[in-house]
Protein backbone atom coordinates (compact mmCIF):
# COMPACT_ATOMS: atom_id res chain seq x y z
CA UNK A 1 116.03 92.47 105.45
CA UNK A 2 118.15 91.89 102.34
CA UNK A 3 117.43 92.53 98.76
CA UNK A 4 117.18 89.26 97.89
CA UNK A 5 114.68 88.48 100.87
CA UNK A 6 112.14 90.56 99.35
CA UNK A 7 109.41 88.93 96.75
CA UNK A 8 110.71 89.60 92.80
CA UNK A 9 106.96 90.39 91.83
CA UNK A 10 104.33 91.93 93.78
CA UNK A 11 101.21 90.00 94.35
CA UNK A 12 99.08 92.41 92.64
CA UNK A 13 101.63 93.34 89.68
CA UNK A 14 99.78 94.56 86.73
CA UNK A 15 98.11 97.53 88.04
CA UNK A 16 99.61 100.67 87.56
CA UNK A 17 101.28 101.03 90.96
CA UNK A 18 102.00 104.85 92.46
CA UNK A 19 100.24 107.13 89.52
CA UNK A 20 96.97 108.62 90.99
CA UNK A 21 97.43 112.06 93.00
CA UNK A 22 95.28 112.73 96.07
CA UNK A 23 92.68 114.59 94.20
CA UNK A 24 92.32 111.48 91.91
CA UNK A 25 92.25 108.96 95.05
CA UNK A 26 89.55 111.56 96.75
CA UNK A 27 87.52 111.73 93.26
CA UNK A 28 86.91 107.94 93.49
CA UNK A 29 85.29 108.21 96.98
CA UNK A 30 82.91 110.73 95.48
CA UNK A 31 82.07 109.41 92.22
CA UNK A 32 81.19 105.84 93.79
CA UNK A 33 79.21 107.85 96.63
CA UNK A 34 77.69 110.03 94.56
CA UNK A 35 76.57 112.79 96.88
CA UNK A 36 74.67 115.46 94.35
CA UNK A 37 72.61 112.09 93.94
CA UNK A 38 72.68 110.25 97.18
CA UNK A 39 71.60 113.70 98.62
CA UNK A 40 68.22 114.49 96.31
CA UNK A 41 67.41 110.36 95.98
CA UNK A 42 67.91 109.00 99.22
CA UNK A 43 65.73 111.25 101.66
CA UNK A 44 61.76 110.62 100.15
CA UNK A 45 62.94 106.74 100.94
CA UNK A 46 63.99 107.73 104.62
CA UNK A 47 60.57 109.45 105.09
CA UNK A 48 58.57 106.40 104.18
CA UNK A 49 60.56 104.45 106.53
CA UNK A 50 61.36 106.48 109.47
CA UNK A 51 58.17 109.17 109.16
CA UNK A 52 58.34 111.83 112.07
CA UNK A 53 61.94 110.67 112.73
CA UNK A 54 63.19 111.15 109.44
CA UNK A 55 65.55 114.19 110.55
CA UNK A 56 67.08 112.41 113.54
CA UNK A 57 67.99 109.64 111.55
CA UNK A 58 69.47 111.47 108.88
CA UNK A 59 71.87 112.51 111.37
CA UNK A 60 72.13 109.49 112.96
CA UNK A 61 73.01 107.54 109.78
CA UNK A 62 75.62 110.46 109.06
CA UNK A 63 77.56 110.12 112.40
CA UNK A 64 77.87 106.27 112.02
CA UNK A 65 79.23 106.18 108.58
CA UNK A 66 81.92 108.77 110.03
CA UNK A 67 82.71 106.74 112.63
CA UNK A 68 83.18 103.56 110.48
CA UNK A 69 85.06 105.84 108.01
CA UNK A 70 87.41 106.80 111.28
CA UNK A 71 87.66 103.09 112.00
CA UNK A 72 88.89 102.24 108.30
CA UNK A 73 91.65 104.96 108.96
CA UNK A 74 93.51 102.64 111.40
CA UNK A 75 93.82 100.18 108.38
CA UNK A 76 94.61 102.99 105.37
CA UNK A 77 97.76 103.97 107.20
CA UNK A 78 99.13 101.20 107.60
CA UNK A 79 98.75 98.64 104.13
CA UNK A 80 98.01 99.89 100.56
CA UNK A 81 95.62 96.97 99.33
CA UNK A 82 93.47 96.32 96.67
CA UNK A 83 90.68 94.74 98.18
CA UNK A 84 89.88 97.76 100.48
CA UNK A 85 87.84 96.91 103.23
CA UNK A 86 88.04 93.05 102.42
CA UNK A 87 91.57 93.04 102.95
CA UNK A 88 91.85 95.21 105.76
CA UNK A 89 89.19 92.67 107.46
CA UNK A 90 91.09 90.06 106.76
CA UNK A 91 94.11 91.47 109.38
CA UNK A 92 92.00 91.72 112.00
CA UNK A 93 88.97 88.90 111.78
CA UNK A 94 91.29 86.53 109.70
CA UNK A 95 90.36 84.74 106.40
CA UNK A 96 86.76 83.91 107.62
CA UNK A 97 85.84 87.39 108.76
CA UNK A 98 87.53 88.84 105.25
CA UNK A 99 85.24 86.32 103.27
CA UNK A 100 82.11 87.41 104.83
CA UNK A 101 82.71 90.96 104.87
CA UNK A 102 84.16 90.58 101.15
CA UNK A 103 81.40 89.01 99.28
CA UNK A 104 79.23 91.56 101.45
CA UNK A 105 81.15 94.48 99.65
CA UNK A 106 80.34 92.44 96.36
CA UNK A 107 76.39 92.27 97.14
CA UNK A 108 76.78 95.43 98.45
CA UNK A 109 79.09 97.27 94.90
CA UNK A 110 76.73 95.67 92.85
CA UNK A 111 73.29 96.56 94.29
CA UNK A 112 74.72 100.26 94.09
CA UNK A 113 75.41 100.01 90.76
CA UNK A 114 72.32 99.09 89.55
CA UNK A 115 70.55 101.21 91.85
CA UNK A 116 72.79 104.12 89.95
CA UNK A 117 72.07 102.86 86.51
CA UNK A 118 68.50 103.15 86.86
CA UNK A 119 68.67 106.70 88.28
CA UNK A 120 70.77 107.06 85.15
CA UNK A 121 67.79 106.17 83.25
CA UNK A 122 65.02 108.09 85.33
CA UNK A 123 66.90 111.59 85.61
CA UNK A 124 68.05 111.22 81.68
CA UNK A 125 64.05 110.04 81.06
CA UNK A 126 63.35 113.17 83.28
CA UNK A 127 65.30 115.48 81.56
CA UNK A 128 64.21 114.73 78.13
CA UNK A 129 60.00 115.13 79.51
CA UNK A 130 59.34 111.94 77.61
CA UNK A 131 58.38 108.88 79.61
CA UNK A 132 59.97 105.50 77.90
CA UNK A 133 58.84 102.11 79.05
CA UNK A 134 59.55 99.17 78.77
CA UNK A 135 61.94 97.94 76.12
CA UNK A 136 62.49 101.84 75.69
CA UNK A 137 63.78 102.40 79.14
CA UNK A 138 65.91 98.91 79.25
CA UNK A 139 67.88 100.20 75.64
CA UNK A 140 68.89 103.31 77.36
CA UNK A 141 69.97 101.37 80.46
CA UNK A 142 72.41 99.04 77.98
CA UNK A 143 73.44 102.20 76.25
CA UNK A 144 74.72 103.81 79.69
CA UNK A 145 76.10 100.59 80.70
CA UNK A 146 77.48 100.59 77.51
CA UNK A 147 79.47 103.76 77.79
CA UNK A 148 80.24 102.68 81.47
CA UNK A 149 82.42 99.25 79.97
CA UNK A 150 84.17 101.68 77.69
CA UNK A 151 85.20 104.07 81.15
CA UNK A 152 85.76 101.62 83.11
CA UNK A 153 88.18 99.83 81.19
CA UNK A 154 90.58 102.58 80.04
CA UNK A 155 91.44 103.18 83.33
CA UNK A 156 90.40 105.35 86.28
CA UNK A 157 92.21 108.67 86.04
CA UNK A 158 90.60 110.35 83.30
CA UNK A 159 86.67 108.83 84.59
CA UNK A 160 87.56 110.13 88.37
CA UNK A 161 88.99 113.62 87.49
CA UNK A 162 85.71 114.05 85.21
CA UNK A 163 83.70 112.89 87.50
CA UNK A 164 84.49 114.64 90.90
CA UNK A 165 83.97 118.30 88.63
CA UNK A 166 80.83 117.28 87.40
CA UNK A 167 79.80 116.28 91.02
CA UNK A 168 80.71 119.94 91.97
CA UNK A 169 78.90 121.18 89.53
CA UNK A 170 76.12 119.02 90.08
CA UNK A 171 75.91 119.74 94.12
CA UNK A 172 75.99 123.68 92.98
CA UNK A 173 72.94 123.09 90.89
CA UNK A 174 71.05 120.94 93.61
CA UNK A 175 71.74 123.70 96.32
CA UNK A 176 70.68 126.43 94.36
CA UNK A 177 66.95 124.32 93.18
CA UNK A 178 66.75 123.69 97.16
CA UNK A 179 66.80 126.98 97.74
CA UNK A 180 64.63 128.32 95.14
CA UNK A 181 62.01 125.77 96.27
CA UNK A 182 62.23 126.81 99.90
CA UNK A 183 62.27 130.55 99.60
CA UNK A 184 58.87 129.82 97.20
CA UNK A 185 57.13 127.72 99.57
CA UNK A 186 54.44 129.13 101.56
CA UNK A 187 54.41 126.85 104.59
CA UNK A 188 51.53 124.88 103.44
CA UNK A 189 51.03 121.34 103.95
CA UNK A 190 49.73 118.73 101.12
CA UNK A 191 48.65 115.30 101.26
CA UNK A 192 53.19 114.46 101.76
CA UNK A 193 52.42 115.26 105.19
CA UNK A 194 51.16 112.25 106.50
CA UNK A 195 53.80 110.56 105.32
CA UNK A 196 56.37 112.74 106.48
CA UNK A 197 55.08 113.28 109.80
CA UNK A 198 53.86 109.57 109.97
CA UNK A 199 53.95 107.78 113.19
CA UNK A 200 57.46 106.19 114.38
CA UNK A 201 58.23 102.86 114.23
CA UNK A 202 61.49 101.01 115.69
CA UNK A 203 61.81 98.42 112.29
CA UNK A 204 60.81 101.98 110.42
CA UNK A 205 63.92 103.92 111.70
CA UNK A 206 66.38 101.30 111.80
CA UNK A 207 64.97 100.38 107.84
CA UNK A 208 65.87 104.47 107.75
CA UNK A 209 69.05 104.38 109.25
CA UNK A 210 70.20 101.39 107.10
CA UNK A 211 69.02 103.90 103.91
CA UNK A 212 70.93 106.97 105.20
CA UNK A 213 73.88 104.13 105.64
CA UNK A 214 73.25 103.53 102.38
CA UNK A 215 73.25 107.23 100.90
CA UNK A 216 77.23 107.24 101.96
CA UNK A 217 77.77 103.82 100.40
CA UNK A 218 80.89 103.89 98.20
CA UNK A 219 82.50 106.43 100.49
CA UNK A 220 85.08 103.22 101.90
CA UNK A 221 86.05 102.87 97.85
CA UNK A 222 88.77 104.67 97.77
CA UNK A 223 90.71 102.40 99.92
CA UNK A 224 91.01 99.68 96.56
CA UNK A 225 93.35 102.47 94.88
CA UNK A 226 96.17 101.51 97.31
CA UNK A 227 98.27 100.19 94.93
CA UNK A 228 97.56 102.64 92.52
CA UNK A 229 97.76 105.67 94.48
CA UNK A 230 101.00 107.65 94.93
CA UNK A 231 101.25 108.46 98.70
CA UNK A 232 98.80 105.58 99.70
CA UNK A 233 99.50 106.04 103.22
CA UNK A 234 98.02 109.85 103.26
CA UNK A 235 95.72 109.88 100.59
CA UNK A 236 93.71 106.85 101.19
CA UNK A 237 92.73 108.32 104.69
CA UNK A 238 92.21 111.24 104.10
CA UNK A 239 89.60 109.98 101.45
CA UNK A 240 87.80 107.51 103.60
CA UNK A 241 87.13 110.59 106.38
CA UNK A 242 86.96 113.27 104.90
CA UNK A 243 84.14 112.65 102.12
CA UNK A 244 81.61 110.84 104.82
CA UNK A 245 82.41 114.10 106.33
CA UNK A 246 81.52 116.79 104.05
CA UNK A 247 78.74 114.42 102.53
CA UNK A 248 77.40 114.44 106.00
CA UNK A 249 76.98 118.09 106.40
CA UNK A 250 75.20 118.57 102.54
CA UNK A 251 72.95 115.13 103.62
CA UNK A 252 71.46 116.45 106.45
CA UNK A 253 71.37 119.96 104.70
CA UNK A 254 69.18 118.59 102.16
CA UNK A 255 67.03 116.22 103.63
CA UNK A 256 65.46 119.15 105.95
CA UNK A 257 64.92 120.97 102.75
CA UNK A 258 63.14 117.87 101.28
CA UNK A 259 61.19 117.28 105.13
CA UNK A 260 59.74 120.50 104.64
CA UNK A 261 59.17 120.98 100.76
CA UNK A 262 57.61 117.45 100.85
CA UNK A 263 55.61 117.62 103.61
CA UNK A 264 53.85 120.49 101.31
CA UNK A 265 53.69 118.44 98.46
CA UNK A 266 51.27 115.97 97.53
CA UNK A 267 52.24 112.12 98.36
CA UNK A 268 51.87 111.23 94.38
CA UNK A 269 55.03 113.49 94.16
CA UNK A 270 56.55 112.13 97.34
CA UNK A 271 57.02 108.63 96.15
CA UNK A 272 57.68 109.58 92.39
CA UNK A 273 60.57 108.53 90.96
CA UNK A 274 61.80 111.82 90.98
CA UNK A 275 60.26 113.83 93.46
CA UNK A 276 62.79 116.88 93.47
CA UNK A 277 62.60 117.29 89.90
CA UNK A 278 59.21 116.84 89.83
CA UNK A 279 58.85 119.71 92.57
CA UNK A 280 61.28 122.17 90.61
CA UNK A 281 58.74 121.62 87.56
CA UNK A 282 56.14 122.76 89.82
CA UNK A 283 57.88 125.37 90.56
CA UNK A 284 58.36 126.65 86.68
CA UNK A 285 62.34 126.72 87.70
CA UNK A 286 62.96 126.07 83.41
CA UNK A 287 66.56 125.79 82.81
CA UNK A 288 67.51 125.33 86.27
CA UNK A 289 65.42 122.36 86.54
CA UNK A 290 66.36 121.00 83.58
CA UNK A 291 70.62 121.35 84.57
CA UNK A 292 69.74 119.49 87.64
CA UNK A 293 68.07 116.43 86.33
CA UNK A 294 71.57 116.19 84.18
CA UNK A 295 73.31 116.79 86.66
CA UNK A 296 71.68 114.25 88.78
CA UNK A 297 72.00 111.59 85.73
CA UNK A 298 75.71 112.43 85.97
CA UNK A 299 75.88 111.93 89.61
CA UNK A 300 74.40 108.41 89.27
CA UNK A 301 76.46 107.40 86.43
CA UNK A 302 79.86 108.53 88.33
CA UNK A 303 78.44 105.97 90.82
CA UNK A 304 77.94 103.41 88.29
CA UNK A 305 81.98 103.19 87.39
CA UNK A 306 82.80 104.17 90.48
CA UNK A 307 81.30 101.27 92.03
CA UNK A 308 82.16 99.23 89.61
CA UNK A 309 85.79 99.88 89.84
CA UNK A 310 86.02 99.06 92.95
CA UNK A 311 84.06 95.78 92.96
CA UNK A 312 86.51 95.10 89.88
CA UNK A 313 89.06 95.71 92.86
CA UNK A 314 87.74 93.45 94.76
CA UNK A 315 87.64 90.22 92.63
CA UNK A 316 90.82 91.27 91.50
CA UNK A 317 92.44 90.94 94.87
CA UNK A 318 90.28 87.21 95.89
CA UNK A 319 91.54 86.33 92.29
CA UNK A 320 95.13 86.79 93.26
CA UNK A 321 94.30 85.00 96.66
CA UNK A 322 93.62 82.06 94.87
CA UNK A 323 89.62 82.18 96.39
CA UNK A 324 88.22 83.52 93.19
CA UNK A 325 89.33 81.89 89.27
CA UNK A 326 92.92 83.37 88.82
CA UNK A 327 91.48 84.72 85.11
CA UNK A 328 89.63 87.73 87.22
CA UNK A 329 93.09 88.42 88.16
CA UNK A 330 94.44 89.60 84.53
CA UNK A 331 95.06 93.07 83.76
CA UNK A 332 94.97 94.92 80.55
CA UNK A 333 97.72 95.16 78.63
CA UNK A 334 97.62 99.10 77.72
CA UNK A 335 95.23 100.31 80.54
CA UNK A 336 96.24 98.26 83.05
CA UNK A 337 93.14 97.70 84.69
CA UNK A 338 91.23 94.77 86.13
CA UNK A 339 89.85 94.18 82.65
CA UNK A 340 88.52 90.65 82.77
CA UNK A 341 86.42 91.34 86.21
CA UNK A 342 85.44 94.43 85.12
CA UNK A 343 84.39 92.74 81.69
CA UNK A 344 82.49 89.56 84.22
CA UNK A 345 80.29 92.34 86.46
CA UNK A 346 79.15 94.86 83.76
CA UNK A 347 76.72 92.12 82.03
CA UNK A 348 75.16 91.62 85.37
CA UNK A 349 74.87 95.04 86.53
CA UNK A 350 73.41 95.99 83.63
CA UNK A 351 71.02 92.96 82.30
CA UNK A 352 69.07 93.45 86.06
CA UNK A 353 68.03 96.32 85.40
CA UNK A 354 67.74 96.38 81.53
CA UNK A 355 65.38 93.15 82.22
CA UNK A 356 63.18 94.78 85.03
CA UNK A 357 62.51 97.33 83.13
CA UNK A 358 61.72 95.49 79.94
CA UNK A 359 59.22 93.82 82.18
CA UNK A 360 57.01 96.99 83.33
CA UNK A 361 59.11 97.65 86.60
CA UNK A 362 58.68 101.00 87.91
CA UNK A 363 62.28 103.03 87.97
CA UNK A 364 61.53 103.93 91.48
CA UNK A 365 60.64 100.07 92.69
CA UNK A 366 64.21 98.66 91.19
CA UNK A 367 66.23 101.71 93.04
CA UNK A 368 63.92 100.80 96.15
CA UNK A 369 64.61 97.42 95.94
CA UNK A 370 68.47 97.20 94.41
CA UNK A 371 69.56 100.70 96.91
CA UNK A 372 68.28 98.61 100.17
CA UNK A 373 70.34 95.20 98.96
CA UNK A 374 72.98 97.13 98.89
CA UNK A 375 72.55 98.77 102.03
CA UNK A 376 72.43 95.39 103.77
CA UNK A 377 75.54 94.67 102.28
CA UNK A 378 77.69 97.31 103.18
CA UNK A 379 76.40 97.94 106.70
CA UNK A 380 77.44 93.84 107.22
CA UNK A 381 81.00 94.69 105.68
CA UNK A 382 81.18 97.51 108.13
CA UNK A 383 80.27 95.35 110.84
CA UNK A 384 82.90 93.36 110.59
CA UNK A 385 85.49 95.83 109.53
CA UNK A 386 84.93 98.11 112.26
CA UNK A 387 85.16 94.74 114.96
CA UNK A 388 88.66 93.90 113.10
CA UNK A 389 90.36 97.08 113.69
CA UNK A 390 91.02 96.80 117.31
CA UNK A 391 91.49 93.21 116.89
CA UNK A 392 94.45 94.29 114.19
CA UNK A 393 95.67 97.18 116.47
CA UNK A 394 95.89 94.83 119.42
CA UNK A 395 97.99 92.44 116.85
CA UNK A 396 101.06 95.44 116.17
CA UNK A 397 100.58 96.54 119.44
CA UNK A 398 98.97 99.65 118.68
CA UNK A 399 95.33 99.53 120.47
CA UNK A 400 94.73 102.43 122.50
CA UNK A 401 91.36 103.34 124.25
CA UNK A 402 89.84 105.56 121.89
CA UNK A 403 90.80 103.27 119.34
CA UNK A 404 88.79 100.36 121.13
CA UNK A 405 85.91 102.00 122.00
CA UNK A 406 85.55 103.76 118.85
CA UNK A 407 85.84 100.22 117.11
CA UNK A 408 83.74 98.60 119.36
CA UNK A 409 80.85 101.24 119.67
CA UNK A 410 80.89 101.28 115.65
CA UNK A 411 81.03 97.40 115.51
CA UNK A 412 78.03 97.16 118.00
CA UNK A 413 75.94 100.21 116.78
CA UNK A 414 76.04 99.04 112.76
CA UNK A 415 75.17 95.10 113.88
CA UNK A 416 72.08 96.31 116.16
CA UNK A 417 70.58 98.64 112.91
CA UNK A 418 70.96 95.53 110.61
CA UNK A 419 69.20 93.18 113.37
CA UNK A 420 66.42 95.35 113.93
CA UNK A 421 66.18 96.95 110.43
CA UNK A 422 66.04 93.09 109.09
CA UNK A 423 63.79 91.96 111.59
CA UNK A 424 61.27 95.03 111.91
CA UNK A 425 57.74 95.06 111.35
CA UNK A 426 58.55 97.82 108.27
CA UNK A 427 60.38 94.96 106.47
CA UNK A 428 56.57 93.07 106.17
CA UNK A 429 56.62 94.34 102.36
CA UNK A 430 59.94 94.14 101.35
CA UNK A 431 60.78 90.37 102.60
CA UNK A 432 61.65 89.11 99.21
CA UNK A 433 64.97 91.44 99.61
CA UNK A 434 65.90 90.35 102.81
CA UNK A 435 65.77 86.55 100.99
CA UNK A 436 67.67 88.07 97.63
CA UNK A 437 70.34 89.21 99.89
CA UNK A 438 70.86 86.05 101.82
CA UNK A 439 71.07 83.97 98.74
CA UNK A 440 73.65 86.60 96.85
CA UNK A 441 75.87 86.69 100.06
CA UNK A 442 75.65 83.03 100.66
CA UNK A 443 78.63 82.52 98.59
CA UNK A 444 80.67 84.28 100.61
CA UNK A 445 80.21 81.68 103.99
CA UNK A 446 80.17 79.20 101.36
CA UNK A 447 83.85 79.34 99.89
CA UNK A 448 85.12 80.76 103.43
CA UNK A 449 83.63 76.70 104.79
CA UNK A 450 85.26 75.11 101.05
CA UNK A 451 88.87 76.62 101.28
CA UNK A 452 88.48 75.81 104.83
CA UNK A 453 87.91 72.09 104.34
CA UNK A 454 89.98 71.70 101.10
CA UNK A 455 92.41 74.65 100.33
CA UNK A 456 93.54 75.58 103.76
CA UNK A 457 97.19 77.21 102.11
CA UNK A 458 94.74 79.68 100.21
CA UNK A 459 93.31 80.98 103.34
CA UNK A 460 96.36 81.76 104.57
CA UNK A 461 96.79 84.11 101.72
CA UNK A 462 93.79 86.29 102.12
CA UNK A 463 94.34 89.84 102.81
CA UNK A 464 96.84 90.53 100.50
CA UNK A 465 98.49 93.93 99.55
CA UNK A 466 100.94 95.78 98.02
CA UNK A 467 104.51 94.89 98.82
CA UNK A 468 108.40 96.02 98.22
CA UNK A 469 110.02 94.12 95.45
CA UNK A 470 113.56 93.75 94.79
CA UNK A 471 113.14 95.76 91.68
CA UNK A 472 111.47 98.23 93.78
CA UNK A 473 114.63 99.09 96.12
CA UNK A 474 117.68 101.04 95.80
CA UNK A 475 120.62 98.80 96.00
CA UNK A 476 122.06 99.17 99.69
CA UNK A 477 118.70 100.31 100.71
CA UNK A 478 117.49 96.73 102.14
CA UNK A 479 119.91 95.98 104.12
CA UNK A 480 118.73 96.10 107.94
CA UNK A 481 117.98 93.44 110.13
């Protein structure tokens, strides 16, 4: 094609296109996953859940989020795009399929991010040995969300290089407390037994697949730095795989550590709202167990911006569709970040659980409740995002077999943990999330039906992502036909 075929502006101009390096596109993967956190947080919730079964599904839950994160691969070497796995949904499902797997990412990047602000609060509230409630515990949450605004907004290169050393840091200090812990432990059992050994149930280990799902969530991020990355093509991959990967390995690591220092523990510590912390106390590990409720607190606030970047992303991109108000499509002028949808989601993420808390809530209840909305949310979006990559394959004429059955086994396996998990006996006590989720993704179906009916030319514009301009090009260069 010509010069003058190609667009004059691209349709996500404003961000600052080709500056992060590899190490900055892997760092937001991390810091929205989290895995010093996910790692130490995510396990006592699995044991509840899935009892006896707890290690299986650990690894269970580990080799599907790889294989999703294999799936999204397809997609990240092919288009640089904003809205991550929204717009790469959108290629192979079409609009519809982009709209429910988008607003699913939304439920899903916001449940995470309050889930992460209140560990904020309960590893800082560790750390200091004092035990705010109340109004106490929802002024620190502001202040943290606070600082969070002020991250997010001047931009993501600084905030991700910070935050993928502190999560090294951070994962040093949590393997070292694990082992301290186990080479003390005498191979007795407490009253944490029964609930670790507890009996197996098939709503209990699909609820504890859909929480080991949810320890990776945030993993997929990386893929809304497309614009902004400088060798999209490579480093977005890479990301996506690669982090599930080596997150894998430390998850299931860790959560045998916690299966057997647990089961030896009493339940009161079990389903604290810091039960490794609490066991490292214990323990008398001092300074060591003071470094790693910081660096836990880190870890979780890393996953606040990190999250919230990339739902920021996402608006961003349905803004410049035309689905979303075009104002969440504005930049900054200096930073050049999605200011004015990063400057619409912090209120929320942070007045849930600044108000819950105000109210009495328990830290560990909101995490509970705000980690499995999320989890719901992200294992639909992979649904559908793992079904549209053969579909988009088959499109260039690029399917092969491994591709398909990869796609489809990831597709079927993802859709039949969310059916059971949702439908399970297990879910008996947690109901009122399965209802909060359905009303918060409701919008989703809701604007895909409007657009549908009304707006038909907006549609067609879903799945946008970075493009050539004819500023862009050398002259002589676009010239082919």
């Amino acid at each position: 094609m010509t010069i003058d075929e190609l667009p004059p502006r691209s349709p996500v101009a404003g961000l600052r296109r080709r500056g992060l390096s590899m190490v900055e596109v892997l760092a937001q993967s991390v810091s929205a996953l989290a895995p010093s956190a996910a790692v130490v947080a995510v396990p006592p919730f699995v044991m509840v859940q899935a009892g006896a079964a707890t290690l299986p599904v650990l690894v269970v839950g580990s080799a599907l989020v790889v294989l999703v994160g294999w799936c999204l691969t397809a997609f990240g070497r092919r288009m640089a795009a904003v809205g991550g796995v929204y717009s790469f949904t959108a290629k192979g499902l079409g609009p519809g399929g982009a709209l429910l797997a988008g607003w699913a990412l939304v439920v899903g990047y916001t449940g995470i991010a309050v889930s992460a602000l209140v560990g904020t609060v309960a590893y800082l509230v560790s750390f200091t040995g004092a035990r705010p409630v109340g109004w106490a515990a929802a002024l620190l949450a502001v202040a943290v969300g606070l600082v969070a605004v002020l991250t997010t907004v001047r931009g993501i290169r600084l905030s991700a290089r910070v935050a993928l050393a502190l999560e090294v840091v951070s994962v040093g200090v949590v393997v070292a407390v694990l082992g301290v812990l186990l080479a003390a432990h005498d191979g007795s059992t407490g009253t944490g037994a029964a609930v670790v050994d507890g009996p197996v149930t098939a709503g209990g280990v699909a609820t504890g697949l859909v929480l080991a799902v949810a320890a990776f969530m945030g993993f997929e991020s990386a893929a809304t730095l497309g614009v902004e990355a400088r060798r999209p093509l490579v480093a977005v991959p890479r990301a996506v795989f690669w982090t599930p990967v080596v997150t894998g390995v430390l998850f299931v690591a860790a959560g045998l550590a916690q299966v057997v220092l647990l089961r030896g523990a009493p339940v009161e510590v079990l389903t604290g709202d810091v039960p490794v912390a609490q066991l490292a106390d214990a323990d008398g590990l001092g300074v060591l167990s003071r470094l790693l409720d910081v660096g836990i607190a880190l870890s979780f606030f890393a996953c606040v911006t990190g999250s919230v970047n990339a739902l920021a992303r996402v608006l961003f991109s349905m803004s410049r569709e035309g689905v979303l108000p075009a104002p969440l499509g504005r930049t900054h002028p200096r930073f050049a970040t999605p200011a004015v949808a990063l400057a619409c989601v912090l209120p929320v993420v942070v007045a849930v659980p600044a108000v819950a808390l105000a109210g009495g809530a328990r830290a560990r209840d909101v995490l509970a409740a705000s980690l499995t909305l999320s989890a719901l949310g992200y294992v639909l979006a992979y649904v559908l995002a793992a079904a549209a990559m053969p579909l988009f394959l088959r499109r260039i004429g690029e399917l092969t077999r491994p591709t398909l059955v990869g796609g489809t086994l990831a597709a079927v396996a993802s859709a039949a943990v969310l059916v059971v998990a949702v439908a399970g006996a297990s879910w008996s006590g947690s109901g009122v999330v399965v209802v909060v989720f359905g009303l918060a993704w409701l919008p989703g179906p809701v604007l895909w039906l409007v657009l549908r009916r009304r707006s038909p030319a907006v549609l067609a514009r879903v799945g946008v992502y970075d493009q050539a301009t004819a500023s862009s090009v050398l002259p002589g260069q676009g010239v082919r036909r």
